[in-house]
Each structure stands twice: as C-alpha cells, then as structure tokens.
PDBML (XML) file of the C-alpha atoms, coordinates in Angstrom:
<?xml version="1.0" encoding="UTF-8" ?>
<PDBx:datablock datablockName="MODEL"
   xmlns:PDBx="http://pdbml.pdb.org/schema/pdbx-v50.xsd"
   xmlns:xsi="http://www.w3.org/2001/XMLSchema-instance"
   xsi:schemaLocation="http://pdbml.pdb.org/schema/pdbx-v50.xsd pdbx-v50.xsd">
   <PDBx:atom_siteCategory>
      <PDBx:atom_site id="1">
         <PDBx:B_iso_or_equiv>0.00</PDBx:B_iso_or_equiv>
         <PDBx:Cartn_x>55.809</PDBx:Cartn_x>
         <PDBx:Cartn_y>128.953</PDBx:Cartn_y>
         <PDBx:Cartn_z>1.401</PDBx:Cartn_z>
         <PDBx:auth_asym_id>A</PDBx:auth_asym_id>
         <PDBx:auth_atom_id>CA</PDBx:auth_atom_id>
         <PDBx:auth_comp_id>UNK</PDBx:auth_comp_id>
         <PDBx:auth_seq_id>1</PDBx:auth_seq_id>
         <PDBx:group_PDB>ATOM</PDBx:group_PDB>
         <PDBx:label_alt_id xsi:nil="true" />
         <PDBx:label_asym_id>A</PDBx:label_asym_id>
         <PDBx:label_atom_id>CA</PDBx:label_atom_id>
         <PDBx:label_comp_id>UNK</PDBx:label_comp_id>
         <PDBx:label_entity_id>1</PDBx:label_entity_id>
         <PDBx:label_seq_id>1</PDBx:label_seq_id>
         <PDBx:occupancy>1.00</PDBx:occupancy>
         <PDBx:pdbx_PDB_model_num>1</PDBx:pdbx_PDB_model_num>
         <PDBx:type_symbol>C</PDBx:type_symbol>
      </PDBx:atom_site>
      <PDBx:atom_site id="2">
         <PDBx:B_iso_or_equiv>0.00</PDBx:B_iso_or_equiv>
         <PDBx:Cartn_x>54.395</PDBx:Cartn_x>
         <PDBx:Cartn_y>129.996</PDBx:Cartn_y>
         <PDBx:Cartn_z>-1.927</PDBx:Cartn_z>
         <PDBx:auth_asym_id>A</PDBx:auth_asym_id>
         <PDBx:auth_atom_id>CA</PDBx:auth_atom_id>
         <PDBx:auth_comp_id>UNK</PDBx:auth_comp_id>
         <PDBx:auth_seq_id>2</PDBx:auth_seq_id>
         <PDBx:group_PDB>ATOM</PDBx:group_PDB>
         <PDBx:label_alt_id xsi:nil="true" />
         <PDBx:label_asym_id>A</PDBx:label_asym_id>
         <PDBx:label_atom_id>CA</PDBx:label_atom_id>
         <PDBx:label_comp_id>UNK</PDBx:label_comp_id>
         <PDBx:label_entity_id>1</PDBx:label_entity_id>
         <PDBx:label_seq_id>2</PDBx:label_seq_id>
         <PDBx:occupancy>1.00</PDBx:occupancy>
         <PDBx:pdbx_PDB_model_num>1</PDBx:pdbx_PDB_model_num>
         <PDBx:type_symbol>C</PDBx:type_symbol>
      </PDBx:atom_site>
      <PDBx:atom_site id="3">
         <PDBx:B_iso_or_equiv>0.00</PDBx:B_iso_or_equiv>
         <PDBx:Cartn_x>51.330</PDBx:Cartn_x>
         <PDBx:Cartn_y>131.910</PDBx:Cartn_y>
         <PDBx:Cartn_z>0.055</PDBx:Cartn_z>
         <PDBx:auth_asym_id>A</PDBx:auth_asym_id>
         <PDBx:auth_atom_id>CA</PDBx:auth_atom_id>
         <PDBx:auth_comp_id>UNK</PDBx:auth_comp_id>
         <PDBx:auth_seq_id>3</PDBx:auth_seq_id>
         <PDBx:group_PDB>ATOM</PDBx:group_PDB>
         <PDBx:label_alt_id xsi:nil="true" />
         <PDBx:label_asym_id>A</PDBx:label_asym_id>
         <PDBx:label_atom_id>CA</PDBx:label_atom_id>
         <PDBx:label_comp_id>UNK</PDBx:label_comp_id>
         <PDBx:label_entity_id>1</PDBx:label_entity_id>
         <PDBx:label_seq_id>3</PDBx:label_seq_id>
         <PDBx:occupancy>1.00</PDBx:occupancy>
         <PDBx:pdbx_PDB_model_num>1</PDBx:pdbx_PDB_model_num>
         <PDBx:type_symbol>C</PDBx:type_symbol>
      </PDBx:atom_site>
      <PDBx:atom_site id="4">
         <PDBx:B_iso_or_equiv>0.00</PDBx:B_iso_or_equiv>
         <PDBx:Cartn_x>54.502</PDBx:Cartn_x>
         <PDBx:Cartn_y>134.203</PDBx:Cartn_y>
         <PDBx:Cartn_z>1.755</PDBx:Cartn_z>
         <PDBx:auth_asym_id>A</PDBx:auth_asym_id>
         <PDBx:auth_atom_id>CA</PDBx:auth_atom_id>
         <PDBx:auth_comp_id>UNK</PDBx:auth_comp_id>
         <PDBx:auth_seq_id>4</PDBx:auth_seq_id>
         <PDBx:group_PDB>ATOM</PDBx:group_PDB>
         <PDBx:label_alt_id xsi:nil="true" />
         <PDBx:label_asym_id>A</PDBx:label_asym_id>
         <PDBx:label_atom_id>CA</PDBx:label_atom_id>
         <PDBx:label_comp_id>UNK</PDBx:label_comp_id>
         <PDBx:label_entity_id>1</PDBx:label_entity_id>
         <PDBx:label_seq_id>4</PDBx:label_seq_id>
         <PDBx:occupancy>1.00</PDBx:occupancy>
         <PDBx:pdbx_PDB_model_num>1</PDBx:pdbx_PDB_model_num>
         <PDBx:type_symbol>C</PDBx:type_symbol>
      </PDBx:atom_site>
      <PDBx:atom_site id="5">
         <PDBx:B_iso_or_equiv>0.00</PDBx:B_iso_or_equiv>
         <PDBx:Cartn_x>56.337</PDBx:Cartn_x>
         <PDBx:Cartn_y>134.721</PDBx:Cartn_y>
         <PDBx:Cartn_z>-1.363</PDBx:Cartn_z>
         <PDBx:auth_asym_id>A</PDBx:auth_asym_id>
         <PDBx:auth_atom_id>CA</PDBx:auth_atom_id>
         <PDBx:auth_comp_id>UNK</PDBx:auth_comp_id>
         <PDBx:auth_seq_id>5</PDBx:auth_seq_id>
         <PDBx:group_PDB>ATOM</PDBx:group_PDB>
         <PDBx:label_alt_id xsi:nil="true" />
         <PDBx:label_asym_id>A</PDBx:label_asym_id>
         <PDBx:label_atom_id>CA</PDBx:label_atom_id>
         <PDBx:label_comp_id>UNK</PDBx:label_comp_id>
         <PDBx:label_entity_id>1</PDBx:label_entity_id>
         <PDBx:label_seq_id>5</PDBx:label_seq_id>
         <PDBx:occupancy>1.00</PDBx:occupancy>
         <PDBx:pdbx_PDB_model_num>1</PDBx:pdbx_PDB_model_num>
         <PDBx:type_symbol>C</PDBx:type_symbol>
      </PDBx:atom_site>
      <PDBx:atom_site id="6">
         <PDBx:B_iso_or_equiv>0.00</PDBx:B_iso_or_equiv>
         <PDBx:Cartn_x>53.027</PDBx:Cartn_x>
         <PDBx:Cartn_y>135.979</PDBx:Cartn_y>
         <PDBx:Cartn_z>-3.165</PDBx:Cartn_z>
         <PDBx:auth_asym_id>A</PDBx:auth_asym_id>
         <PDBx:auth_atom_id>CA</PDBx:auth_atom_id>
         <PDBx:auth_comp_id>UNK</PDBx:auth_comp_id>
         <PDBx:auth_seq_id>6</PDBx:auth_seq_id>
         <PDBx:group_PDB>ATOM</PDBx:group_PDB>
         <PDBx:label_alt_id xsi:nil="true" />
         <PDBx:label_asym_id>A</PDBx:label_asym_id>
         <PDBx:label_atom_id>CA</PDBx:label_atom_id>
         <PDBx:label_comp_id>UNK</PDBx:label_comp_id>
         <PDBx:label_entity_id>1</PDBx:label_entity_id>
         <PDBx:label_seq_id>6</PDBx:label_seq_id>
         <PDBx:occupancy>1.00</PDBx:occupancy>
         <PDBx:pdbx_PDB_model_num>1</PDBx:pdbx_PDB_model_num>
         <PDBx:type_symbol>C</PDBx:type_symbol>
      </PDBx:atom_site>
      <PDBx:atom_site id="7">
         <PDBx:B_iso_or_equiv>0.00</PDBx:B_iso_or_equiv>
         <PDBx:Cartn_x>52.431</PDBx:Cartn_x>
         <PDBx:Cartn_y>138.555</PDBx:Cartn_y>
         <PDBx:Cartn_z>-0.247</PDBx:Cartn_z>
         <PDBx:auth_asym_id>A</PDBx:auth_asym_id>
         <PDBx:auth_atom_id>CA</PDBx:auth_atom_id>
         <PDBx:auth_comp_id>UNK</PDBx:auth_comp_id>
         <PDBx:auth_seq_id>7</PDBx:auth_seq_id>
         <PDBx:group_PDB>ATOM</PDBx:group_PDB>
         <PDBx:label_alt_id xsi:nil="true" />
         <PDBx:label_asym_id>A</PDBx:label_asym_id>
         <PDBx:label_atom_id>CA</PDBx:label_atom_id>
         <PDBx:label_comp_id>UNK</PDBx:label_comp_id>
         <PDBx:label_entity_id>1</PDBx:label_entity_id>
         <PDBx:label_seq_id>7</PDBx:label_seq_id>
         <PDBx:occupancy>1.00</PDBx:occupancy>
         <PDBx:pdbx_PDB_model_num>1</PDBx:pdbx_PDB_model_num>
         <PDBx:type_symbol>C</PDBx:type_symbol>
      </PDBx:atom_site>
      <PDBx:atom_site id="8">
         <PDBx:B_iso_or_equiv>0.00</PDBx:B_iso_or_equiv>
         <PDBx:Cartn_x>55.893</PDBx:Cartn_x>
         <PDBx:Cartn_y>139.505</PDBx:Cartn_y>
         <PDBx:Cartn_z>-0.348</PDBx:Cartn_z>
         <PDBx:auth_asym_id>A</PDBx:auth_asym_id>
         <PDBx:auth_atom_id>CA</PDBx:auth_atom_id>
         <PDBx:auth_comp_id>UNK</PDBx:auth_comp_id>
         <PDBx:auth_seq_id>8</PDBx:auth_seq_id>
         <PDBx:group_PDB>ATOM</PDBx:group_PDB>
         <PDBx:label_alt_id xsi:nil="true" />
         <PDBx:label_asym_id>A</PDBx:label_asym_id>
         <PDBx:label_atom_id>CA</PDBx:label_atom_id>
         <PDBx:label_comp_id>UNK</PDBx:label_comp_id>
         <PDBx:label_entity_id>1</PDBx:label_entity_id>
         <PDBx:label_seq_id>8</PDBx:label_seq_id>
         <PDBx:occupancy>1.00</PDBx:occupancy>
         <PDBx:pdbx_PDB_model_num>1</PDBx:pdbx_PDB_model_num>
         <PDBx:type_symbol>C</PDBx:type_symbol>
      </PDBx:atom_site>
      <PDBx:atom_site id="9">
         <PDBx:B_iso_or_equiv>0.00</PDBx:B_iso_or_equiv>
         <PDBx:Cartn_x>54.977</PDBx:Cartn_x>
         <PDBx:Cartn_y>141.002</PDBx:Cartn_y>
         <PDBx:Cartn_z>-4.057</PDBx:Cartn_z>
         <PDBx:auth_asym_id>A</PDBx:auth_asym_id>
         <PDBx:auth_atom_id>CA</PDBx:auth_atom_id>
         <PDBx:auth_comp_id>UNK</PDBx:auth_comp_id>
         <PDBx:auth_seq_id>9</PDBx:auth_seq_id>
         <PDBx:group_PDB>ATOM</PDBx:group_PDB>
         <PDBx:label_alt_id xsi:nil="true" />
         <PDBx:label_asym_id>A</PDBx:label_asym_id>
         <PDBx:label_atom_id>CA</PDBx:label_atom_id>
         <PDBx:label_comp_id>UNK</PDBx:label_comp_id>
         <PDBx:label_entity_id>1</PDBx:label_entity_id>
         <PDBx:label_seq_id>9</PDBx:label_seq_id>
         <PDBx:occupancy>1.00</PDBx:occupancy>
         <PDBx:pdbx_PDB_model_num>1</PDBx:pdbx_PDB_model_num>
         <PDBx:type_symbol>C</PDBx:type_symbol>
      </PDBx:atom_site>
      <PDBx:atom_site id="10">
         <PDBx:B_iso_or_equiv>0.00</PDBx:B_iso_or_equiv>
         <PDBx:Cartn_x>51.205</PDBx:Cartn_x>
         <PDBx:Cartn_y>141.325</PDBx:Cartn_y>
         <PDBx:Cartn_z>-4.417</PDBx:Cartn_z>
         <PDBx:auth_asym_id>A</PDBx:auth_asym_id>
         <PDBx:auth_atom_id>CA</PDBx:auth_atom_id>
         <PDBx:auth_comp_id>UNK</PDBx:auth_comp_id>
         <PDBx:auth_seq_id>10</PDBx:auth_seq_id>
         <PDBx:group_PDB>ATOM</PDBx:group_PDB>
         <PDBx:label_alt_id xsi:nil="true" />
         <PDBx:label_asym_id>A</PDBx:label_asym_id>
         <PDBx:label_atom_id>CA</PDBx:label_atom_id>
         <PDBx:label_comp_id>UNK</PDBx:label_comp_id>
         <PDBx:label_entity_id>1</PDBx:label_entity_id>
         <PDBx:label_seq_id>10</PDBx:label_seq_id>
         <PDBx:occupancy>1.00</PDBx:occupancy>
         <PDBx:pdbx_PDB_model_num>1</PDBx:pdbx_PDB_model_num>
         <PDBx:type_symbol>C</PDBx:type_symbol>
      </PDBx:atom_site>
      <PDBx:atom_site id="11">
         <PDBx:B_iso_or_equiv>0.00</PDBx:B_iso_or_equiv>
         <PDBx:Cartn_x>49.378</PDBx:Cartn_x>
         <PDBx:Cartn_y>143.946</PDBx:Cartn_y>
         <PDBx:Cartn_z>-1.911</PDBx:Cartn_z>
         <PDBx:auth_asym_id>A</PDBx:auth_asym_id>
         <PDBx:auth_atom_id>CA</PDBx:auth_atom_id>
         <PDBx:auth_comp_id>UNK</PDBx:auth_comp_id>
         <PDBx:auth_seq_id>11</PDBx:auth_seq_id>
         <PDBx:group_PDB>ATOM</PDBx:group_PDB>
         <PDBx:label_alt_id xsi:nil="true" />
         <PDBx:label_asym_id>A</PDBx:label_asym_id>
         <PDBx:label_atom_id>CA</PDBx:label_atom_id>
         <PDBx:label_comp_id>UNK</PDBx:label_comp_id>
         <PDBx:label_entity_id>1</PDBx:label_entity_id>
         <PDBx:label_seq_id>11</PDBx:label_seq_id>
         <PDBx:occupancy>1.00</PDBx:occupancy>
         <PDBx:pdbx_PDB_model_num>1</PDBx:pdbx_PDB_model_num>
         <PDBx:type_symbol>C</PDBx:type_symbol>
      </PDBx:atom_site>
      <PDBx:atom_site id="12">
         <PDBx:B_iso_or_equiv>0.00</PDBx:B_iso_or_equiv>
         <PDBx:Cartn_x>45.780</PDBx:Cartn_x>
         <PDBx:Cartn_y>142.430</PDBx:Cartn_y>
         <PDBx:Cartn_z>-3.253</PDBx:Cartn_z>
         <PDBx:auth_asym_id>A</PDBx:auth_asym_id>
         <PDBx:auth_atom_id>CA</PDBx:auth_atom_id>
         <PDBx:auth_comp_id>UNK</PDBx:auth_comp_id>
         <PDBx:auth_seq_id>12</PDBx:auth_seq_id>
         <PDBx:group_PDB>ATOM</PDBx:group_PDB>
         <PDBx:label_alt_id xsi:nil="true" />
         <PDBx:label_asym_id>A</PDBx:label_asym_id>
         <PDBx:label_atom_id>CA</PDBx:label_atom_id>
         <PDBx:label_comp_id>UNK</PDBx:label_comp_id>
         <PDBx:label_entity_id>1</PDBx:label_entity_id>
         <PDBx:label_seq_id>12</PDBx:label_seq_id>
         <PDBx:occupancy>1.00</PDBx:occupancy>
         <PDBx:pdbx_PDB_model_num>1</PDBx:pdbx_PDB_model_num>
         <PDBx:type_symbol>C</PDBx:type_symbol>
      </PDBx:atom_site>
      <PDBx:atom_site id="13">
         <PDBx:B_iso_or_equiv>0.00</PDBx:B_iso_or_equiv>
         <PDBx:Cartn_x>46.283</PDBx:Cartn_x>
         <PDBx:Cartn_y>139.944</PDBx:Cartn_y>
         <PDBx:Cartn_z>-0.488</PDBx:Cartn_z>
         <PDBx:auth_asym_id>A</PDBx:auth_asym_id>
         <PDBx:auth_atom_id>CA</PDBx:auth_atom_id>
         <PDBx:auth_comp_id>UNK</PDBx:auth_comp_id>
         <PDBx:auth_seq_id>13</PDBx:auth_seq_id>
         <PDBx:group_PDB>ATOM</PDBx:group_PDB>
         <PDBx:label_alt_id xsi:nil="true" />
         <PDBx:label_asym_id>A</PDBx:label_asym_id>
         <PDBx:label_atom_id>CA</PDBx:label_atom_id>
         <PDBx:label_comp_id>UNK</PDBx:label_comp_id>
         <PDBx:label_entity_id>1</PDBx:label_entity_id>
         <PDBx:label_seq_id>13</PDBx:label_seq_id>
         <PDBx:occupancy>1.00</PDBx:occupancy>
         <PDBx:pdbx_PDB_model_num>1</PDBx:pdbx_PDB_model_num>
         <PDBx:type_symbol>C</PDBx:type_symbol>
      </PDBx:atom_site>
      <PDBx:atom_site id="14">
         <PDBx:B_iso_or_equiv>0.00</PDBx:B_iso_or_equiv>
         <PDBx:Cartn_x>45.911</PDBx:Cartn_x>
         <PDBx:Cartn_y>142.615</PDBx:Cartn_y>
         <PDBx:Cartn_z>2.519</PDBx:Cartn_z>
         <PDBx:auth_asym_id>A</PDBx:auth_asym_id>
         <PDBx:auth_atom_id>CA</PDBx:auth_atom_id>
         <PDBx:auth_comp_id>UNK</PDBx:auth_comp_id>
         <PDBx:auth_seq_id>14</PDBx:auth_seq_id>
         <PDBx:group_PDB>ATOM</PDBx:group_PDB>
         <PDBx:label_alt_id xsi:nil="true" />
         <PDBx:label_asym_id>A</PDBx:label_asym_id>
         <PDBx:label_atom_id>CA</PDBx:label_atom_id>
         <PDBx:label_comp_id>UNK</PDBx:label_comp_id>
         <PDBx:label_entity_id>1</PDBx:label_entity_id>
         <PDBx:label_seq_id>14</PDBx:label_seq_id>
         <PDBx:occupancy>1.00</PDBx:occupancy>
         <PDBx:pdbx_PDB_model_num>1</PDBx:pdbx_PDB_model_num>
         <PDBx:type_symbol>C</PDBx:type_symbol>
      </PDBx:atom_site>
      <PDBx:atom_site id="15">
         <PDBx:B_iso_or_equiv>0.00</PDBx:B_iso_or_equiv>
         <PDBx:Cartn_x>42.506</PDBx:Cartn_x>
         <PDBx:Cartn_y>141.937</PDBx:Cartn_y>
         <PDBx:Cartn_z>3.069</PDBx:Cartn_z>
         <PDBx:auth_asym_id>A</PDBx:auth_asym_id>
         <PDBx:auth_atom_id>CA</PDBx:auth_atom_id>
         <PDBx:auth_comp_id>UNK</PDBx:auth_comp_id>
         <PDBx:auth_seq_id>15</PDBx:auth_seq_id>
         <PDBx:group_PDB>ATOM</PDBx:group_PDB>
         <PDBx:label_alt_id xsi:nil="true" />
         <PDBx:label_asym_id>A</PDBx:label_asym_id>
         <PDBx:label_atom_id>CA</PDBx:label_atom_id>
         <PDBx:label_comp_id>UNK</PDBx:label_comp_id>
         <PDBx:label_entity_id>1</PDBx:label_entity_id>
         <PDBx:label_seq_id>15</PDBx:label_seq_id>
         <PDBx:occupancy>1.00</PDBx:occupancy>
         <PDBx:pdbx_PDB_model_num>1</PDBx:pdbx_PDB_model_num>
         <PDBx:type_symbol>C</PDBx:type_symbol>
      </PDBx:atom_site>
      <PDBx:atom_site id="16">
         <PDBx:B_iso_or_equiv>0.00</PDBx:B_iso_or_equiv>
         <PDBx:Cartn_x>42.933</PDBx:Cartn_x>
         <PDBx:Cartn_y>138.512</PDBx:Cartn_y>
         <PDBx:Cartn_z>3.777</PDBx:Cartn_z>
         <PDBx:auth_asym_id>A</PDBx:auth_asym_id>
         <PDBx:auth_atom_id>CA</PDBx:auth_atom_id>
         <PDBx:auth_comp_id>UNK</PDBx:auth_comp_id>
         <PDBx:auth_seq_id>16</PDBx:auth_seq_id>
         <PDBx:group_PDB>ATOM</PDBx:group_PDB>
         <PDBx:label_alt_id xsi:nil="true" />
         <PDBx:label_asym_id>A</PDBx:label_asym_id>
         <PDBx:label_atom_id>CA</PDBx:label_atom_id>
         <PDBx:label_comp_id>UNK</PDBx:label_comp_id>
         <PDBx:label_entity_id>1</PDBx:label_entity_id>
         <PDBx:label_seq_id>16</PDBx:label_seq_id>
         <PDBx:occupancy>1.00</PDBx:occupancy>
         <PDBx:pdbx_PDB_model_num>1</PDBx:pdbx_PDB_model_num>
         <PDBx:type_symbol>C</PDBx:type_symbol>
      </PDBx:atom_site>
      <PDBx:atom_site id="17">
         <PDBx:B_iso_or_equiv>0.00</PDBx:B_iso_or_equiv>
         <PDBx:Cartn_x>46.016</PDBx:Cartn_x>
         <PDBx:Cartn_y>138.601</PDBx:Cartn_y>
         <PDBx:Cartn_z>5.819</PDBx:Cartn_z>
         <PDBx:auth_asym_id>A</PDBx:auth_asym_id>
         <PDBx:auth_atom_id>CA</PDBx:auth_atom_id>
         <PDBx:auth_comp_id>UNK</PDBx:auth_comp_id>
         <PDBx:auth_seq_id>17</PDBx:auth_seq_id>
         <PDBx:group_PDB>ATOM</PDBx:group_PDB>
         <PDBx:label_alt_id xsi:nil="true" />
         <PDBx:label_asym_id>A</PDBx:label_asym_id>
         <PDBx:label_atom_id>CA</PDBx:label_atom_id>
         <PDBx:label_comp_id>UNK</PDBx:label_comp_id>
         <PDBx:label_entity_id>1</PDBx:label_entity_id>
         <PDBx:label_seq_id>17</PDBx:label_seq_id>
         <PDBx:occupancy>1.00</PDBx:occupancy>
         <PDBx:pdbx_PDB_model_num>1</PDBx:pdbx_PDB_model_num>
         <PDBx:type_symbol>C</PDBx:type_symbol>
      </PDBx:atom_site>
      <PDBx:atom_site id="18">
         <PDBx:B_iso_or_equiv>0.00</PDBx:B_iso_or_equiv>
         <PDBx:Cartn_x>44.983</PDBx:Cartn_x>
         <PDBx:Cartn_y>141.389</PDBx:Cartn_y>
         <PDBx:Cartn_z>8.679</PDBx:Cartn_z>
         <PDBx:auth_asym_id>A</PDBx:auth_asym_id>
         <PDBx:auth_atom_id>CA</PDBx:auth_atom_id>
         <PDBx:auth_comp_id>UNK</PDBx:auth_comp_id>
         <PDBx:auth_seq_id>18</PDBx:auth_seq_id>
         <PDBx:group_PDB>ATOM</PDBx:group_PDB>
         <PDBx:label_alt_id xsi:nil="true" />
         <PDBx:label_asym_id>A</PDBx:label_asym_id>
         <PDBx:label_atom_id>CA</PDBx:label_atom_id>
         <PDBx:label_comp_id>UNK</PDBx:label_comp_id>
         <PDBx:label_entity_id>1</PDBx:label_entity_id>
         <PDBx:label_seq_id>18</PDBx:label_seq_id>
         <PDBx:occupancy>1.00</PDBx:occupancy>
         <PDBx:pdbx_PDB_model_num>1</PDBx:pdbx_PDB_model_num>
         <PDBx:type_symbol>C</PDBx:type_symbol>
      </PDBx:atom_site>
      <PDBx:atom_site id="19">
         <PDBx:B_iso_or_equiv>0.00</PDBx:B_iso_or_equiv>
         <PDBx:Cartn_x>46.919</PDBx:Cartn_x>
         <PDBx:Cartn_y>139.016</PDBx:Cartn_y>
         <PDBx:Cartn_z>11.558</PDBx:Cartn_z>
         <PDBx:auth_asym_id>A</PDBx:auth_asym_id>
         <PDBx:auth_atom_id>CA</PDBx:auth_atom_id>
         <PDBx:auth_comp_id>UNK</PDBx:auth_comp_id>
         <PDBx:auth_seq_id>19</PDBx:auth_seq_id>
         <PDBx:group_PDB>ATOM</PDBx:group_PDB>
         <PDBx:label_alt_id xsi:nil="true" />
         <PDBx:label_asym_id>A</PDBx:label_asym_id>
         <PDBx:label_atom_id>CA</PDBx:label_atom_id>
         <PDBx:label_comp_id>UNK</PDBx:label_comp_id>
         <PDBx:label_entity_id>1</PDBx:label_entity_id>
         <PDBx:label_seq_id>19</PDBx:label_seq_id>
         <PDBx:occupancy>1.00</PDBx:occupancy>
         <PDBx:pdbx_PDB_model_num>1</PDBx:pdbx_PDB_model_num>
         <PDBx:type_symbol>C</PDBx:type_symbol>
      </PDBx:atom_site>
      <PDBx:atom_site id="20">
         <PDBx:B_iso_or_equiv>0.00</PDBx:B_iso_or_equiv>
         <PDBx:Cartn_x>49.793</PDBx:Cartn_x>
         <PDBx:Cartn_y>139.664</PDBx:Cartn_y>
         <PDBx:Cartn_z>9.990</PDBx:Cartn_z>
         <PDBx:auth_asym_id>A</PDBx:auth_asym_id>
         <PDBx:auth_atom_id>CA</PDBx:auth_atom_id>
         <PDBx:auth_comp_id>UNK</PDBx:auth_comp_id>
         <PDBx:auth_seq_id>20</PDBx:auth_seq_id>
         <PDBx:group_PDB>ATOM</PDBx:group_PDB>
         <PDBx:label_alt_id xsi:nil="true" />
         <PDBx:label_asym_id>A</PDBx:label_asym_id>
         <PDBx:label_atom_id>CA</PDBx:label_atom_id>
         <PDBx:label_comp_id>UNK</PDBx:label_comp_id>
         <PDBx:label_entity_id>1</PDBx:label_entity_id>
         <PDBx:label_seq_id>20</PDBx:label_seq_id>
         <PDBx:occupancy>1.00</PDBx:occupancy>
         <PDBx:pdbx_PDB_model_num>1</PDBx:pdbx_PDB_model_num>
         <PDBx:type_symbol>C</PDBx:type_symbol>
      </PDBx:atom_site>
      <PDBx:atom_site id="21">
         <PDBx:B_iso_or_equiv>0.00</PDBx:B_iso_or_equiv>
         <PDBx:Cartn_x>49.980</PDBx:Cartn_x>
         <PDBx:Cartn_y>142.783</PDBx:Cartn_y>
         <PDBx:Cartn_z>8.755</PDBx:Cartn_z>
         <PDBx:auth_asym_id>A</PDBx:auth_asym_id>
         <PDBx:auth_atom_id>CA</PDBx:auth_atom_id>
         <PDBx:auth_comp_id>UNK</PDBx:auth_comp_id>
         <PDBx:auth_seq_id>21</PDBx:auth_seq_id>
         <PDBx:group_PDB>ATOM</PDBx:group_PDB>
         <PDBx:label_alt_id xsi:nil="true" />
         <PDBx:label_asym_id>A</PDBx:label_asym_id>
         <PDBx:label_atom_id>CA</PDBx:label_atom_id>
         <PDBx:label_comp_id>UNK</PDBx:label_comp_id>
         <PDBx:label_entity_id>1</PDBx:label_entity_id>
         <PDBx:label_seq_id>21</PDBx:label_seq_id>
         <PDBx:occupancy>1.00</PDBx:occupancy>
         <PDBx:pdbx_PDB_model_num>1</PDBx:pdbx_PDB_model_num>
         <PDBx:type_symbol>C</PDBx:type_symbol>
      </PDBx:atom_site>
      <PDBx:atom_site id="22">
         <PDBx:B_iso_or_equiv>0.00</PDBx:B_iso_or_equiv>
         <PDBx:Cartn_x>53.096</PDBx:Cartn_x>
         <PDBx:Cartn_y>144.539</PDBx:Cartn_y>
         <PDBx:Cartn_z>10.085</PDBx:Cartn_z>
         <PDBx:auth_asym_id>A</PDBx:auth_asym_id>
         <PDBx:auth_atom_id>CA</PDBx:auth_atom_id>
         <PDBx:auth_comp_id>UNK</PDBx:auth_comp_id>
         <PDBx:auth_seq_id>22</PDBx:auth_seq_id>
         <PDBx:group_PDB>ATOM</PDBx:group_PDB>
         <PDBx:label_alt_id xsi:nil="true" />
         <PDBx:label_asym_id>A</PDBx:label_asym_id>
         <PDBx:label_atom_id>CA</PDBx:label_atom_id>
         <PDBx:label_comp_id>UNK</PDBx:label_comp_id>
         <PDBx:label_entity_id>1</PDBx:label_entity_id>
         <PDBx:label_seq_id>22</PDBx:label_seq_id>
         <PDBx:occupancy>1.00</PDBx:occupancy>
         <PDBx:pdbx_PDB_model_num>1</PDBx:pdbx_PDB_model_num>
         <PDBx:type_symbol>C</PDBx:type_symbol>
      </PDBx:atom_site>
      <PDBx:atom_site id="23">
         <PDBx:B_iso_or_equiv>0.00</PDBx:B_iso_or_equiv>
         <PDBx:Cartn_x>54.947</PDBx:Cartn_x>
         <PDBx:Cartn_y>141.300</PDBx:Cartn_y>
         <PDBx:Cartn_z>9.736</PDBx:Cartn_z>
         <PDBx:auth_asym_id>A</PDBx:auth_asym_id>
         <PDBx:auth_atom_id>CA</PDBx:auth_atom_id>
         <PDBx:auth_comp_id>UNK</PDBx:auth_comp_id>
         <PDBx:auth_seq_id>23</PDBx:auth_seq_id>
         <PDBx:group_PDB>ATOM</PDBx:group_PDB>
         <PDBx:label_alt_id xsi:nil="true" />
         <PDBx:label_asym_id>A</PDBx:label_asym_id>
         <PDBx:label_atom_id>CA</PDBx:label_atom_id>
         <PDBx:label_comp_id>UNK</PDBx:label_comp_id>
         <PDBx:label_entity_id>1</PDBx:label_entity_id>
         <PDBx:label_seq_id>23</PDBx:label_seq_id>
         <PDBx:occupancy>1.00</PDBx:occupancy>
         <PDBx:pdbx_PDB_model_num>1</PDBx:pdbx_PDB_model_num>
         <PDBx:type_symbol>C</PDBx:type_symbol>
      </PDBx:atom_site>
      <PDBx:atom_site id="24">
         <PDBx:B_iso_or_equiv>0.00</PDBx:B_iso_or_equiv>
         <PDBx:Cartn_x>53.532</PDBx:Cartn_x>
         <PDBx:Cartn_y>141.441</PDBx:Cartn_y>
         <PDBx:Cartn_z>5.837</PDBx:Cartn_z>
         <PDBx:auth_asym_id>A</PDBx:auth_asym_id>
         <PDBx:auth_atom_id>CA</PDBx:auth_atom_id>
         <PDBx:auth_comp_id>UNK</PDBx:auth_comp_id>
         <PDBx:auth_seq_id>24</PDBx:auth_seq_id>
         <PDBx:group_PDB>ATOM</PDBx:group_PDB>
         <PDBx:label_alt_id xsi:nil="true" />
         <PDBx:label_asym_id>A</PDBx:label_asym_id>
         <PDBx:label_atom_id>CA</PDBx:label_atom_id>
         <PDBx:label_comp_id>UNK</PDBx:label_comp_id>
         <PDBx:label_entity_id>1</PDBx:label_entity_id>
         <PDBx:label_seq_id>24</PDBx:label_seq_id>
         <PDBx:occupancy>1.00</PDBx:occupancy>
         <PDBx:pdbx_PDB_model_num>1</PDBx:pdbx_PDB_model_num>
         <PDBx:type_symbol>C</PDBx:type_symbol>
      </PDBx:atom_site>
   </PDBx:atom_siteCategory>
</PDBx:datablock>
C-alpha cells in the first residue's frame, strides 16, 4: 500500500488521516 508506506515516513499526511491516527 504505497499510501501506508508514505505515512509511515512523511507526518504532512496527518491532516488527512485523523481515523487513523494512533494506528499511524
């Protein structure tokens, strides 16, 4: 998943992911 490995690296994303924030 090439959306996963991004957020795995890049904490820009945090906006856009709030449903899985602890998980990210």
């Amino acid at each position: 998943n090439l959306g996963a490995t991004y957020l795995s690296a890049n904490p820009i994303f945090h906006a856009r992911t709030k449903h899985a924030e602890v998980d990210y």
